[in-house]
Protein backbone atom coordinates (compact mmCIF):
# COMPACT_ATOMS: atom_id res chain seq x y z
CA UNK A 1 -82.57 62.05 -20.40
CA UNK A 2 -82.30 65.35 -20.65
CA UNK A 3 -78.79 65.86 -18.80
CA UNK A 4 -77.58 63.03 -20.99
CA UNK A 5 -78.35 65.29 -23.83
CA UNK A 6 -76.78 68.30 -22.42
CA UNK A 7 -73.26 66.38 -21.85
CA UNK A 8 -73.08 65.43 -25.58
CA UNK A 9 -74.04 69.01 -27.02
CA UNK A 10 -71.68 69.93 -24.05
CA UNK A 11 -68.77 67.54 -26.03
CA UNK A 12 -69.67 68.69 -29.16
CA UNK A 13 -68.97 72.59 -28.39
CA UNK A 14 -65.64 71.65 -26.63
CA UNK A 15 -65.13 69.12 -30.17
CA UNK A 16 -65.57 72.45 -31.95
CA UNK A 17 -63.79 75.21 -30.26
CA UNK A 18 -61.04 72.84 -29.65
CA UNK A 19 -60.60 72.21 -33.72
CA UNK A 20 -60.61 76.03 -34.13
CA UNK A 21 -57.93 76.66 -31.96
CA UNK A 22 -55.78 74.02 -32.88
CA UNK A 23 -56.28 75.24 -36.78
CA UNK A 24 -55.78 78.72 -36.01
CA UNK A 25 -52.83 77.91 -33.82
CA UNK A 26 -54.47 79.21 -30.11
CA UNK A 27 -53.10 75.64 -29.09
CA UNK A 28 -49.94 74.84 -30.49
CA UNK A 29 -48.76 71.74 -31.22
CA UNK A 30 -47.01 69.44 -28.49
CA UNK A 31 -47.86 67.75 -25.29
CA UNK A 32 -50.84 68.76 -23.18
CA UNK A 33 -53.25 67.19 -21.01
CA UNK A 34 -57.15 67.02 -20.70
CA UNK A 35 -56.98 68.23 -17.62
CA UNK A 36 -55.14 71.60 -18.90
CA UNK A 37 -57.63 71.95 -21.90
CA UNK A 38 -60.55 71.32 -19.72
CA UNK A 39 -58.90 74.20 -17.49
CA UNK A 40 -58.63 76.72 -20.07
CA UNK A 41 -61.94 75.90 -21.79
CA UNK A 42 -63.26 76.09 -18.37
CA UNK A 43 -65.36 72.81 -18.31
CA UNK A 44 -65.46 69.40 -16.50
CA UNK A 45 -62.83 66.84 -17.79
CA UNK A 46 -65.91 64.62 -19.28
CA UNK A 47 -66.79 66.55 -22.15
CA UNK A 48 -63.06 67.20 -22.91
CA UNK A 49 -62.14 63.13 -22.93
CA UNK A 50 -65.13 62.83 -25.54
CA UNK A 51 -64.14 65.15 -27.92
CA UNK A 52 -60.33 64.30 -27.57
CA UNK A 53 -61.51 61.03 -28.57
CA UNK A 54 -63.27 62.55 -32.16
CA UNK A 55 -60.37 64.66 -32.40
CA UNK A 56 -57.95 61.80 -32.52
CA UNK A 57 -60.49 60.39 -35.08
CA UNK A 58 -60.33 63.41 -37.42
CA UNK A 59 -56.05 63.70 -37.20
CA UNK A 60 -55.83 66.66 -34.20
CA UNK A 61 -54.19 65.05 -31.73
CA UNK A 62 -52.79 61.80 -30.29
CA UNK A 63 -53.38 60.39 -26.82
CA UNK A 64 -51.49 58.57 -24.64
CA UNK A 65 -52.85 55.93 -22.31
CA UNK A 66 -51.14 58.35 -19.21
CA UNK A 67 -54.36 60.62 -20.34
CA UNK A 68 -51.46 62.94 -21.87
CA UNK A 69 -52.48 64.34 -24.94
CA UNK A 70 -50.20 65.61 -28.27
CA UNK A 71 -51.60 68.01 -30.59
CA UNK A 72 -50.67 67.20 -34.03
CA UNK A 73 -48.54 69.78 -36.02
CA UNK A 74 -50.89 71.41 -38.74
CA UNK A 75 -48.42 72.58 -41.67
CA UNK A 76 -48.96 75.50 -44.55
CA UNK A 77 -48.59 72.21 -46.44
CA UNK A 78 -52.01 70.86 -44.80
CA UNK A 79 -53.72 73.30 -45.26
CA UNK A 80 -53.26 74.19 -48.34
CA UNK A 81 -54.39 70.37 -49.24
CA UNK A 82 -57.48 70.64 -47.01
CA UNK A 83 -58.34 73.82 -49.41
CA UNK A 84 -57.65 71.99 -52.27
CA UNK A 85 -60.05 69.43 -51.96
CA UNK A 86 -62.47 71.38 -50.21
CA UNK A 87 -62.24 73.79 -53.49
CA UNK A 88 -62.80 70.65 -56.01
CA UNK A 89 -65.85 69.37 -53.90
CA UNK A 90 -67.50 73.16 -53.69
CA UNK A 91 -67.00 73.63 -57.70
CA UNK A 92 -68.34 70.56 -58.51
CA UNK A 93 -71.74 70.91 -56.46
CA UNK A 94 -71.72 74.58 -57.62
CA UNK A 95 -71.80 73.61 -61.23
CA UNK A 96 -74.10 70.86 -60.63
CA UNK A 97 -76.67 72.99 -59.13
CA UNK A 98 -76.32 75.90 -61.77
CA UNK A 99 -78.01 73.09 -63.87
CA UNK A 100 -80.48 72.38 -61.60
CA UNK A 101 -81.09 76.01 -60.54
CA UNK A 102 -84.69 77.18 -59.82
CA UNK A 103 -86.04 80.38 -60.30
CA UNK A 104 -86.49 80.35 -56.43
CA UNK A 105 -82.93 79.44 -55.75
CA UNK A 106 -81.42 82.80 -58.03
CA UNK A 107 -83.92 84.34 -55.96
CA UNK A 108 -82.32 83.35 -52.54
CA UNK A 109 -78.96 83.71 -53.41
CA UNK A 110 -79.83 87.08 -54.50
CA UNK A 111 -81.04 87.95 -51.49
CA UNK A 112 -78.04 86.76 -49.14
CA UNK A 113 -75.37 88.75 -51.33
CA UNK A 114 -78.52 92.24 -51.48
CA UNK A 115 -78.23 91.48 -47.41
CA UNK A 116 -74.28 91.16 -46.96
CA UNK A 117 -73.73 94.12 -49.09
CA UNK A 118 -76.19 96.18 -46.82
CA UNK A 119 -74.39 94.96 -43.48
CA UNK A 120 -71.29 95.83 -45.03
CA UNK A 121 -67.68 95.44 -44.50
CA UNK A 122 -66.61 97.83 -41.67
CA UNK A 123 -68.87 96.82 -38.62
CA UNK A 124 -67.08 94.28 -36.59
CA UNK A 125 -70.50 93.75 -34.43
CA UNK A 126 -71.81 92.38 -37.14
CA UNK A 127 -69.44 89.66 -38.91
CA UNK A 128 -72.23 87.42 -36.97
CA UNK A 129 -74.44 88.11 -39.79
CA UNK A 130 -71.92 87.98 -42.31
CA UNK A 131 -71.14 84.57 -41.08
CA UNK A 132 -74.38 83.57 -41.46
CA UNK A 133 -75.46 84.99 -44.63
CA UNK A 134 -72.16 82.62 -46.12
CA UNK A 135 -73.08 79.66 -44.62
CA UNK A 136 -76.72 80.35 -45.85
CA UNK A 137 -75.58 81.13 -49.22
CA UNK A 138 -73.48 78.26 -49.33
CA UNK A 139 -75.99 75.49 -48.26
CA UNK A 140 -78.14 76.84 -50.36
CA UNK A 141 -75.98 76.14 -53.84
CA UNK A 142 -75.44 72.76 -51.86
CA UNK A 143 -78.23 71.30 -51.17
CA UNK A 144 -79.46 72.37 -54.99
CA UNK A 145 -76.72 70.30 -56.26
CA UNK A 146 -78.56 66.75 -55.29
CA UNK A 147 -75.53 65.19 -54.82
CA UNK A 148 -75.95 63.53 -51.09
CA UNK A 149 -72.81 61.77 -51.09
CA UNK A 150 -70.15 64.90 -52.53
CA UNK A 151 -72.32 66.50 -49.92
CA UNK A 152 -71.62 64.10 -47.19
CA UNK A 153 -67.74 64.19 -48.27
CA UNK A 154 -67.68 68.08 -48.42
CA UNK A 155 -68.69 68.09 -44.41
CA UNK A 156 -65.87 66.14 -43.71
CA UNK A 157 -63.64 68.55 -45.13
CA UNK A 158 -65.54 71.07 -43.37
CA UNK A 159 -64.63 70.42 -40.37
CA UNK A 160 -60.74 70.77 -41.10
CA UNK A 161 -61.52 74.50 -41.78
CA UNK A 162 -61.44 77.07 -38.99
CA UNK A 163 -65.09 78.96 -38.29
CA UNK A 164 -65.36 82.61 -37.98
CA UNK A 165 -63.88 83.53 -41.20
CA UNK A 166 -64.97 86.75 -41.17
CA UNK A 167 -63.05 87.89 -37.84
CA UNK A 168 -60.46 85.55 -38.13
CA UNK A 169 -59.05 87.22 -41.81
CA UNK A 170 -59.81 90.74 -42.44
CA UNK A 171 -59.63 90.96 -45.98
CA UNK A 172 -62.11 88.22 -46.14
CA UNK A 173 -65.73 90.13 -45.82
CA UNK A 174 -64.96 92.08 -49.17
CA UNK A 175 -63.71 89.19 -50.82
CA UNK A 176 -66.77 86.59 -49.99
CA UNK A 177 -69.13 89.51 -51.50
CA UNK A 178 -67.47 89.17 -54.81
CA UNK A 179 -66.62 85.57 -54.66
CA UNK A 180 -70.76 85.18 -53.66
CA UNK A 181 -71.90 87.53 -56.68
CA UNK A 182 -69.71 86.16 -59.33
CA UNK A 183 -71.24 82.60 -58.31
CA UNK A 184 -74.49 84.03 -58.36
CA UNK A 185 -74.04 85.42 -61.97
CA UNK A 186 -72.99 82.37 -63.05
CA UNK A 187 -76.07 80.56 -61.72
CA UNK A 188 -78.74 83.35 -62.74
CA UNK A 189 -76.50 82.66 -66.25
CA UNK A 190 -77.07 79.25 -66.39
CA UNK A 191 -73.10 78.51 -67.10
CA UNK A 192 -72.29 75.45 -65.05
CA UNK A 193 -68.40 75.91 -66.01
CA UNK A 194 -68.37 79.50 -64.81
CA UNK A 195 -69.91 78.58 -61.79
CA UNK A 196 -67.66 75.99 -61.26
CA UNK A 197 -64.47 78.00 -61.48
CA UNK A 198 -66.50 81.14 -59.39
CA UNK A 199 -67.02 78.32 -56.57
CA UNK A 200 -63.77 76.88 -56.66
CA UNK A 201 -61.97 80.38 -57.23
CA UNK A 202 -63.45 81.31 -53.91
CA UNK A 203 -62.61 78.43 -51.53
CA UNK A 204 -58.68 78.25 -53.03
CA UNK A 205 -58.71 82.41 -52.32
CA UNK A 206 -59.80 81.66 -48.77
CA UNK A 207 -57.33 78.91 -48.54
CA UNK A 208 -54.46 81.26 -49.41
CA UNK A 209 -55.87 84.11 -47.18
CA UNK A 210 -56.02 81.44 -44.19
CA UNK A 211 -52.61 80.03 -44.79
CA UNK A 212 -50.81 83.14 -45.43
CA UNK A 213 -52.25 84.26 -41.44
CA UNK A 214 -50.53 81.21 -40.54
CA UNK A 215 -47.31 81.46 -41.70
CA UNK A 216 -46.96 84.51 -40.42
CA UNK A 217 -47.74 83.25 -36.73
CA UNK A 218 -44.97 80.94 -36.84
């Protein structure tokens, strides 16, 4: 049992890193091979067929019964959609929990942007924390919302957005701060509609942050 339940976390780390790379263009689009993407991840071919096979599922790549593999070309143009609907989703659950907003939850979100703005912007050893405080902050607002199923569809666009935002874009850290405390305003403000557009503002700035990196790659 429990190397059966090493393999699939084992799957589901090569899943992930492989969607980064692909998104932020480490693998480029065209013909590979599991057995090259096991090589460079440096793992056993097993783990690599399994995720290839969720990738294909989620529009990465395309395999070929040879056990070739294509990764799918990701345009400006996709991106830019992804962000779009990822921004709609995030502004309606943001406005839907400023009316649902507890004391305790103005409290929390407080707290994440007091702790980002002490860890600051210029210590690269750190944009762990950042990274964390973000997603904190964001399942937070969330999870207040009570909408399961705009929840549900929100981590499916999730997973069409690269992690590591904070080291990927530099600009980002100092932007999230003031993205975070204008959403937090709005909530402590009760204004759904200015929470809303703080939420959405935020995701569509990322978006254009993101795609502008990857224009500039190709």
């Amino acid at each position: 049992m429990t190397r059966e339940i090493r393999r699939v976390r084992l799957s589901d780390e090569v899943q992930r890193v492989l969607r980064r790379m692909i998104l932020t263009g480490q693998i480029e689009p065209g013909r590979t091979s599991q057995e090259q993407l096991a090589g460079l991840l440096g793992v056993s071919a097993t783990p690599v067929r399994e995720a290839l096979l969720r990738l294909e599922a989620e529009g990465f790549v395309e395999r070929s019964p040879n056990q070739s593999v294509r990764v799918l070309e990701m345009t400006p143009e996709d991106l830019a959609d992804i962000y779009e609907a990822h921004a709609y989703l995030m502004g309606a659950l943001a406005r839907r929990a400023c009316a649902k907003a507890s004391p305790e939850l103005v409290a929390w979100l407080r707290s994440c942007v007091t702790r980002s703005g002490e860890i600051g912007f210029a210590a690269p050893s750190r944009t762990g924390e950042l990274e964390a405080l973000n997603w904190q902050f964001h399942a937070a607002v969330n999870a207040a919302a009570g909408s399961p199923k705009m929840l549900q569809l929100l981590k499916v666009s999730t997973r069409y957005i690269p992690e590591g935002f904070y080291s990927l874009l530099q600009d980002w850290p100092r932007q999230a701060q003031a993205g975070h405390a204008r959403m937090l305003r709005a909530i402590a403000d009760r204004d759904p509609a200015e929470a809303q557009a703080a939420a959405t503002d935020h995701v569509r700035q990322a978006g254009s942050l993101l795609v502008a990196q990857f224009e500039a790659k190709r």
